[in-house]
C-alpha atoms as a PDB file:
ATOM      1  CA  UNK A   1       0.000   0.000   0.000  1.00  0.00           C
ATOM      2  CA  UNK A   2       1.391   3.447  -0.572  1.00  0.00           C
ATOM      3  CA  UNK A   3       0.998   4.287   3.397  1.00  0.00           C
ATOM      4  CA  UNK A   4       3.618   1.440   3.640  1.00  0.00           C
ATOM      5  CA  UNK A   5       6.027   3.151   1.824  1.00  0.00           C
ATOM      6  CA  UNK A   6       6.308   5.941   4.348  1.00  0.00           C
ATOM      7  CA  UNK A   7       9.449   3.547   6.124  1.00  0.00           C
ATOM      8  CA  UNK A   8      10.526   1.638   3.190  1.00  0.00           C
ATOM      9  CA  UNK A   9      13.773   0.299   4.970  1.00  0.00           C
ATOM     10  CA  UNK A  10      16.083   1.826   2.491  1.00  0.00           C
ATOM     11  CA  UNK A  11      19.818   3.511   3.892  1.00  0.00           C
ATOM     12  CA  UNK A  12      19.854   6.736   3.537  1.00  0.00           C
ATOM     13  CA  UNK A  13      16.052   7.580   2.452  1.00  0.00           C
ATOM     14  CA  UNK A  14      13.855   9.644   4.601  1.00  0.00           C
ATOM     15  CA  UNK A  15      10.711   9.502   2.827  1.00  0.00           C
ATOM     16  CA  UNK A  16       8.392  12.623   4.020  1.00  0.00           C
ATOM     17  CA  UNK A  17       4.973  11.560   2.447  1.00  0.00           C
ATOM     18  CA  UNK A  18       3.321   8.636   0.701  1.00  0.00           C
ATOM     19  CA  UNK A  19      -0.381   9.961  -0.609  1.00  0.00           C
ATOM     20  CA  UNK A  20      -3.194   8.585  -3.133  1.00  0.00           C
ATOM     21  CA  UNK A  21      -3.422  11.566  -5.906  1.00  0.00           C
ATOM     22  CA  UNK A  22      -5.674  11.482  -8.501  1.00  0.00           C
ATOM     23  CA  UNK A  23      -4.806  10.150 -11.686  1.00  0.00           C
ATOM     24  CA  UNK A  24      -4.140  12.976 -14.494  1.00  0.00           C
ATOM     25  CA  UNK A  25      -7.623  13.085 -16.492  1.00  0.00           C
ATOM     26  CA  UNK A  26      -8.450  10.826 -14.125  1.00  0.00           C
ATOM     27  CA  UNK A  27     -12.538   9.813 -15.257  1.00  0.00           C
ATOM     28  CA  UNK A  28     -13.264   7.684 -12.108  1.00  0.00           C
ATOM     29  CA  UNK A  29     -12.227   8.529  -8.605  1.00  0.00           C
ATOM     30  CA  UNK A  30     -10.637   4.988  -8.035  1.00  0.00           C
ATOM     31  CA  UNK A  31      -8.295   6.292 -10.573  1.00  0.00           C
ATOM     32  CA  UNK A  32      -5.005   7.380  -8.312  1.00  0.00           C
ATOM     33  CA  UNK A  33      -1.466   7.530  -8.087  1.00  0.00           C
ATOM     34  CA  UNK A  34       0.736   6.946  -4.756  1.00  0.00           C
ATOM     35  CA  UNK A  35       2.656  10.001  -4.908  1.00  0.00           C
ATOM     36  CA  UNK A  36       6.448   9.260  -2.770  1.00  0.00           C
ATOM     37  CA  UNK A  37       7.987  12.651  -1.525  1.00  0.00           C
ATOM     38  CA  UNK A  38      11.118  12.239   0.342  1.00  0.00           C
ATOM     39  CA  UNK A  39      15.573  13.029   0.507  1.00  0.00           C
ATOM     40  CA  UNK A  40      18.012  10.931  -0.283  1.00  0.00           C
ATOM     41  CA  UNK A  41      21.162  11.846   1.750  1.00  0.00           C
ATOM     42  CA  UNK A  42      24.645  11.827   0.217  1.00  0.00           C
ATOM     43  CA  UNK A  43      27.883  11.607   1.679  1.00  0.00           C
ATOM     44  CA  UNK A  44      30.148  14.808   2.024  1.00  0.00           C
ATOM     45  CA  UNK A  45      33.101  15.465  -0.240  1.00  0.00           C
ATOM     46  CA  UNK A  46      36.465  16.781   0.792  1.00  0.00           C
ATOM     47  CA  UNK A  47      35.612  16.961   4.343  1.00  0.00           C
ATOM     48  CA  UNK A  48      32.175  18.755   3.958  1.00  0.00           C
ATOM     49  CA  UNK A  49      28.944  17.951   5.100  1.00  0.00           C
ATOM     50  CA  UNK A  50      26.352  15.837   3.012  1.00  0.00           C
ATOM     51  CA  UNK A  51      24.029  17.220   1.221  1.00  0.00           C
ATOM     52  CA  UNK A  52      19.789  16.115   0.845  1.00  0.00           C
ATOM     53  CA  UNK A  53      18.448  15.468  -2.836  1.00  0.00           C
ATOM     54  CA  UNK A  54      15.185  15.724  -2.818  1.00  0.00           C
ATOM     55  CA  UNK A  55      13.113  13.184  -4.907  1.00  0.00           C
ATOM     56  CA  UNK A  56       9.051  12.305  -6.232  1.00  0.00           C
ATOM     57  CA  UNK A  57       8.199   9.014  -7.132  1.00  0.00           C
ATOM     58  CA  UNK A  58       4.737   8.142  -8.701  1.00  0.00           C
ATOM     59  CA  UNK A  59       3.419   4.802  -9.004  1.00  0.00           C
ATOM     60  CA  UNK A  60       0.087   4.436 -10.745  1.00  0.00           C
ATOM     61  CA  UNK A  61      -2.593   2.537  -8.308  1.00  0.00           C
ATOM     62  CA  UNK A  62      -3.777   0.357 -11.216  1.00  0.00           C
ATOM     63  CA  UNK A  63      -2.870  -0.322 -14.623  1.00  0.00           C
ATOM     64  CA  UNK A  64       0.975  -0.103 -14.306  1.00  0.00           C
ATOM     65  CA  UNK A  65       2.481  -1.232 -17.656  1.00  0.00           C
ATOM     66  CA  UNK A  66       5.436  -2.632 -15.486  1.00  0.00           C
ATOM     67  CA  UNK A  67       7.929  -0.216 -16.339  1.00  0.00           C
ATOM     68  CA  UNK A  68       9.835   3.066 -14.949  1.00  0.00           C
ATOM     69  CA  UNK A  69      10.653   6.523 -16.507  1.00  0.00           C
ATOM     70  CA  UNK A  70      12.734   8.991 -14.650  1.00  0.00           C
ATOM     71  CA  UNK A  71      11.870  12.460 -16.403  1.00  0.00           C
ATOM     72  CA  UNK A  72      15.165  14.832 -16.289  1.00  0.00           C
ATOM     73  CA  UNK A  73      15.588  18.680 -15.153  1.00  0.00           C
ATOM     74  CA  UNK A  74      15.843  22.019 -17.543  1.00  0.00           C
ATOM     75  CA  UNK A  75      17.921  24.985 -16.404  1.00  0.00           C
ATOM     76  CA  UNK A  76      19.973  24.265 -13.177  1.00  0.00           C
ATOM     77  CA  UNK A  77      17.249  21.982 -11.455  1.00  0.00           C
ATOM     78  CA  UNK A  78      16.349  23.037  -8.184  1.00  0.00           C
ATOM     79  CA  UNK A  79      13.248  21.546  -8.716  1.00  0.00           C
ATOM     80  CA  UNK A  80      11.098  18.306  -9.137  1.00  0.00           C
ATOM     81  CA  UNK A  81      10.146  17.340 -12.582  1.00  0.00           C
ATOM     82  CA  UNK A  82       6.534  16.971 -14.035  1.00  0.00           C
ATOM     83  CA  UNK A  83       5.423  13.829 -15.025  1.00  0.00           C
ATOM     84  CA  UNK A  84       4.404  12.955 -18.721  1.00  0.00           C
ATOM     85  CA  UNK A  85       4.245   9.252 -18.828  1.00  0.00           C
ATOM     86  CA  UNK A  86       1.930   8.571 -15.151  1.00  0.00           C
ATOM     87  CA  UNK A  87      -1.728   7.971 -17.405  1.00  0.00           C
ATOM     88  CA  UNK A  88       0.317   6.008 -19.935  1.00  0.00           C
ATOM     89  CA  UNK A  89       0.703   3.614 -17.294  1.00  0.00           C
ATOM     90  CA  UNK A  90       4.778   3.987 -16.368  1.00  0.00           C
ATOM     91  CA  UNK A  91       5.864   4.472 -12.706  1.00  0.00           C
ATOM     92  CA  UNK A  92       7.851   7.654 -12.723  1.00  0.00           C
ATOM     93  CA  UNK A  93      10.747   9.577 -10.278  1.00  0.00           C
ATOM     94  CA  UNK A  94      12.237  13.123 -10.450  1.00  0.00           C
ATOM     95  CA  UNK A  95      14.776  14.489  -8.485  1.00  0.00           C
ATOM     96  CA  UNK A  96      15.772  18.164  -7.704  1.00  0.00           C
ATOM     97  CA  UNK A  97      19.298  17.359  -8.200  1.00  0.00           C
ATOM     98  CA  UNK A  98      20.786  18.588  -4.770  1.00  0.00           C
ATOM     99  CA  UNK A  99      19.341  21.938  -4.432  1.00  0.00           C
ATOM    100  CA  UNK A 100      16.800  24.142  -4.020  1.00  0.00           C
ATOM    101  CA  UNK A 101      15.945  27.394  -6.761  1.00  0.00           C
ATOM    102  CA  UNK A 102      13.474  28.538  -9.700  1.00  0.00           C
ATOM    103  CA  UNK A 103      12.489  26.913 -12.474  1.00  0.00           C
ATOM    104  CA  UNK A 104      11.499  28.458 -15.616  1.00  0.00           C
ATOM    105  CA  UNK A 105       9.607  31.125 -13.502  1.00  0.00           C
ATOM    106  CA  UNK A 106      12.105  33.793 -13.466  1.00  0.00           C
ATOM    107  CA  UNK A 107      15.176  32.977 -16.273  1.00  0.00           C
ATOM    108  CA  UNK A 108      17.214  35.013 -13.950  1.00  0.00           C
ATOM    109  CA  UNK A 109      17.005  33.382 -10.950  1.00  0.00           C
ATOM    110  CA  UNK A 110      17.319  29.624 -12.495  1.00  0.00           C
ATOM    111  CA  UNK A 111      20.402  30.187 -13.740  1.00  0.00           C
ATOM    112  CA  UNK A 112      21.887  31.338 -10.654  1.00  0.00           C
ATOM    113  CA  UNK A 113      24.279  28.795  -9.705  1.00  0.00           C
ATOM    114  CA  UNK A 114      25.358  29.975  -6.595  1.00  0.00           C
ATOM    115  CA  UNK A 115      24.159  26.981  -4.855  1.00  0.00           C
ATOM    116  CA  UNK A 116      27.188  24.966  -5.791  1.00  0.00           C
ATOM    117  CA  UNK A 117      29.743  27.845  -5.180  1.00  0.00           C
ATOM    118  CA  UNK A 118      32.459  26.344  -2.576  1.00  0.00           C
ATOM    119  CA  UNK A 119      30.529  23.211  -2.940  1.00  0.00           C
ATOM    120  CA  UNK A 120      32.536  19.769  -4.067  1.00  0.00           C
ATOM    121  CA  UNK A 121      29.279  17.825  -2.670  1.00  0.00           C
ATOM    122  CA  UNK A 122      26.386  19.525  -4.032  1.00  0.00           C
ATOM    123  CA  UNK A 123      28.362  20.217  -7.649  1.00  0.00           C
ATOM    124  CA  UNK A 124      28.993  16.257  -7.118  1.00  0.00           C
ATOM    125  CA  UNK A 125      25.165  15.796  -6.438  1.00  0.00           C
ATOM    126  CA  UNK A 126      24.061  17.720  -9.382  1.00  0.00           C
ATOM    127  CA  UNK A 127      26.783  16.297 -11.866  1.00  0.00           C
ATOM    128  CA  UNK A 128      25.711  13.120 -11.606  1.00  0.00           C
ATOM    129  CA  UNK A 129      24.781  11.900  -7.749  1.00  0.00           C
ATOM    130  CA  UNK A 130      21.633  12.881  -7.733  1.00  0.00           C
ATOM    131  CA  UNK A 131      19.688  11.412 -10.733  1.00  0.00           C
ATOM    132  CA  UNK A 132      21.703   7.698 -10.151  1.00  0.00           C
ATOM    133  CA  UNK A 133      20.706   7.878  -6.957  1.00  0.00           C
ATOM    134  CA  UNK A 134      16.891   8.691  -7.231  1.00  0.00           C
ATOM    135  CA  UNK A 135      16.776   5.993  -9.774  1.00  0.00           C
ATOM    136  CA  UNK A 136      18.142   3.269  -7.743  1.00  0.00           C
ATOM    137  CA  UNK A 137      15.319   4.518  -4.691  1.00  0.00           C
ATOM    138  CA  UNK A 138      12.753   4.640  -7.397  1.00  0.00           C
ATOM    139  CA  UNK A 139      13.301   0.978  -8.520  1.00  0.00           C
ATOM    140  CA  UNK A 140      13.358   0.118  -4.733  1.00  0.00           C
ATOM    141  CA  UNK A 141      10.454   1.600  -3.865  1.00  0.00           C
ATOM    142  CA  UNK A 142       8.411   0.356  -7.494  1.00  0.00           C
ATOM    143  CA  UNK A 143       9.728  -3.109  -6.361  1.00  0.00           C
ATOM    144  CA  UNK A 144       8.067  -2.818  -3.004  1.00  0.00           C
ATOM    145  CA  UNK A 145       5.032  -0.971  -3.886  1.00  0.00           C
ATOM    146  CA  UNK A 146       4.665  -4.421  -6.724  1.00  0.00           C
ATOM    147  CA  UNK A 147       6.223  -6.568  -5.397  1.00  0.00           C
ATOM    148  CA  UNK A 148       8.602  -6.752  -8.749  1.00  0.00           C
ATOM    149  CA  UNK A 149      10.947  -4.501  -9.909  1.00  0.00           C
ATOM    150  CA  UNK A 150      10.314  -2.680 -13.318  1.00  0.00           C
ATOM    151  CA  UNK A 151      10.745  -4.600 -16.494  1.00  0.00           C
ATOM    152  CA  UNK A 152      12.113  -1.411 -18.778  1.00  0.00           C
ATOM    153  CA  UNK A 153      13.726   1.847 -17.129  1.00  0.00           C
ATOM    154  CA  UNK A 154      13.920   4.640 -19.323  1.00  0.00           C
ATOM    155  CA  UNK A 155      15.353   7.970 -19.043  1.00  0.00           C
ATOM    156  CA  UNK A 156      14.011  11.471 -20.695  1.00  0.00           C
ATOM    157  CA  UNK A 157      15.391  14.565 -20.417  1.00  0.00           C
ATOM    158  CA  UNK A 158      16.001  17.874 -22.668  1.00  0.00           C
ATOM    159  CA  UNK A 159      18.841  20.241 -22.005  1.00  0.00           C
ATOM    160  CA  UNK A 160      19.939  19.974 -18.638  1.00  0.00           C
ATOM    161  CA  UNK A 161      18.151  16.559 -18.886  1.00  0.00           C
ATOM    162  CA  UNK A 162      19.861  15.771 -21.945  1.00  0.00           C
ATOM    163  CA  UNK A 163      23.126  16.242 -20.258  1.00  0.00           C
ATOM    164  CA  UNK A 164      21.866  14.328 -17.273  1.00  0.00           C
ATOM    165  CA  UNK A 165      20.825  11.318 -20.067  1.00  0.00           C
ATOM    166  CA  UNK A 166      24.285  10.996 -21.348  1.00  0.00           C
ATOM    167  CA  UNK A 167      26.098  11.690 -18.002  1.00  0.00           C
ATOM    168  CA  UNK A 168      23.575   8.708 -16.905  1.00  0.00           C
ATOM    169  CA  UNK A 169      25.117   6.391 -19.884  1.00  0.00           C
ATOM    170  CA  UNK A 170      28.330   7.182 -19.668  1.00  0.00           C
ATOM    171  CA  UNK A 171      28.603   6.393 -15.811  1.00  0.00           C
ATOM    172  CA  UNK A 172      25.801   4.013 -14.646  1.00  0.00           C
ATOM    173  CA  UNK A 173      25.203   1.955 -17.909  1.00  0.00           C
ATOM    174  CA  UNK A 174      22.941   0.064 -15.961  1.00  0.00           C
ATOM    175  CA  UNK A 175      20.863   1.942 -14.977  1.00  0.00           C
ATOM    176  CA  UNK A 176      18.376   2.346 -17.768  1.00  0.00           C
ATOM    177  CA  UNK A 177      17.616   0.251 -21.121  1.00  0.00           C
ATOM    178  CA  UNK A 178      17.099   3.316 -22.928  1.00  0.00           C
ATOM    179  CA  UNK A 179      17.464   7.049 -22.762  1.00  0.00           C
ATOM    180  CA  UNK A 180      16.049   9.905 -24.528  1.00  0.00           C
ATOM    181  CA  UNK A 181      18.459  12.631 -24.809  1.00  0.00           C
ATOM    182  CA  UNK A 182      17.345  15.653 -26.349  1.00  0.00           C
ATOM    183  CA  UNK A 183      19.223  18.823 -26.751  1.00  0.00           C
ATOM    184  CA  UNK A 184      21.985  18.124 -24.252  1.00  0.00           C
ATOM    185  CA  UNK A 185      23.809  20.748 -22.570  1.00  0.00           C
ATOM    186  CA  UNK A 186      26.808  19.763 -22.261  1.00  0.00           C
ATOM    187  CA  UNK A 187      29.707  22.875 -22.311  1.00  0.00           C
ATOM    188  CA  UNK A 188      29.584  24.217 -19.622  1.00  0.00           C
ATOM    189  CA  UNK A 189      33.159  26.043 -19.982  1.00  0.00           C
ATOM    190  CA  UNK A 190      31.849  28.211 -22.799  1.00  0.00           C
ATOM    191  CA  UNK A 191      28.591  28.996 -21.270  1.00  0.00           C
ATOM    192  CA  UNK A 192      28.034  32.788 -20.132  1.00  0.00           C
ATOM    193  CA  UNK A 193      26.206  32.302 -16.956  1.00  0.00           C
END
């Protein structure tokens, strides 16, 4: 049940809240989601303190098509990810990458990286920390909500996301049968933030 999920057992996952949400579109009310908030908390680098990456997980009540889709960030994250695949049937998981700021509200403010100034761990977190390890707790917590872990896991993500998809293949190969990359952003030398 998704009340269950509130202690899942996992180390290093504090899960916050584990609700019933309706469906998007949803035509009946039975028609509900089991919406996972919760942090994930990552070890310190170079003798800092960890850091908490935030995380949503959605799991479709009925009609799951047995397979996972972590969605990917724009901008600088900061926040969690919509979901586009949750009435197709596919569990899905976001993260916020590490940190907290704006997205796509104000252009100014979300990309503003000061967040990860003087930072080895949260820089660490948003290279590549965060997304591997929201998909490992979202394949955790499909195969106890289940009771079988996902057949396919997917990856989609433009820009930021795109540079998340390939960072995601290039480091955790494992991690997903198949990744949607689309306009990655990858230079971040030659970028004039």
């Amino acid at each position: 049940s998704c009340i269950g999920l509130l202690d899942p057992g996992l180390p290093n996952v504090i899960v916050s809240s584990a609700v019933y949400a309706p469906m998007p579109n949803a035509v009946r009310p039975s028609d509900v989601y089991c919406q996972v908030d919760g942090a994930i908390l990552t070890p310190g680098l170079n003798g800092e303190p960890g850091n908490q990456v935030r995380f949503r997980v959605a799991l479709p009540d009925k009609a799951w098509n047995g397979k996972l889709l972590v969605e990917g960030n724009g901008a600088h994250g900061g926040a969690l990810p919509g979901f586009s695949a949750l009435s197709r049937g596919y569990a899905e998981a976001g993260t916020d990458t590490g940190h907290t700021g704006v997205a796509f509200d104000n252009v100014s403010a979300t990309y503003d990286g000061r967040w990860g100034l003087y930072s080895s761990t949260r820089q660490a977190d948003f290279a590549y920390r965060a997304v591997h390890a929201t998909t490992e707790t979202a394949k955790a917590l499909v195969n106890i909500f289940y009771a079988q872990a996902p057949a396919r896991s997917y990856f989609n993500g433009c820009s930021l996301g795109g540079r998340q998809a390939w960072t995601e293949i290039q480091r955790f190969p494992k991690d997903f049968d198949g990744v949607l990359a689309g306009a990655s952003f990858n230079d971040y030398n030659l970028a004039k933030m």
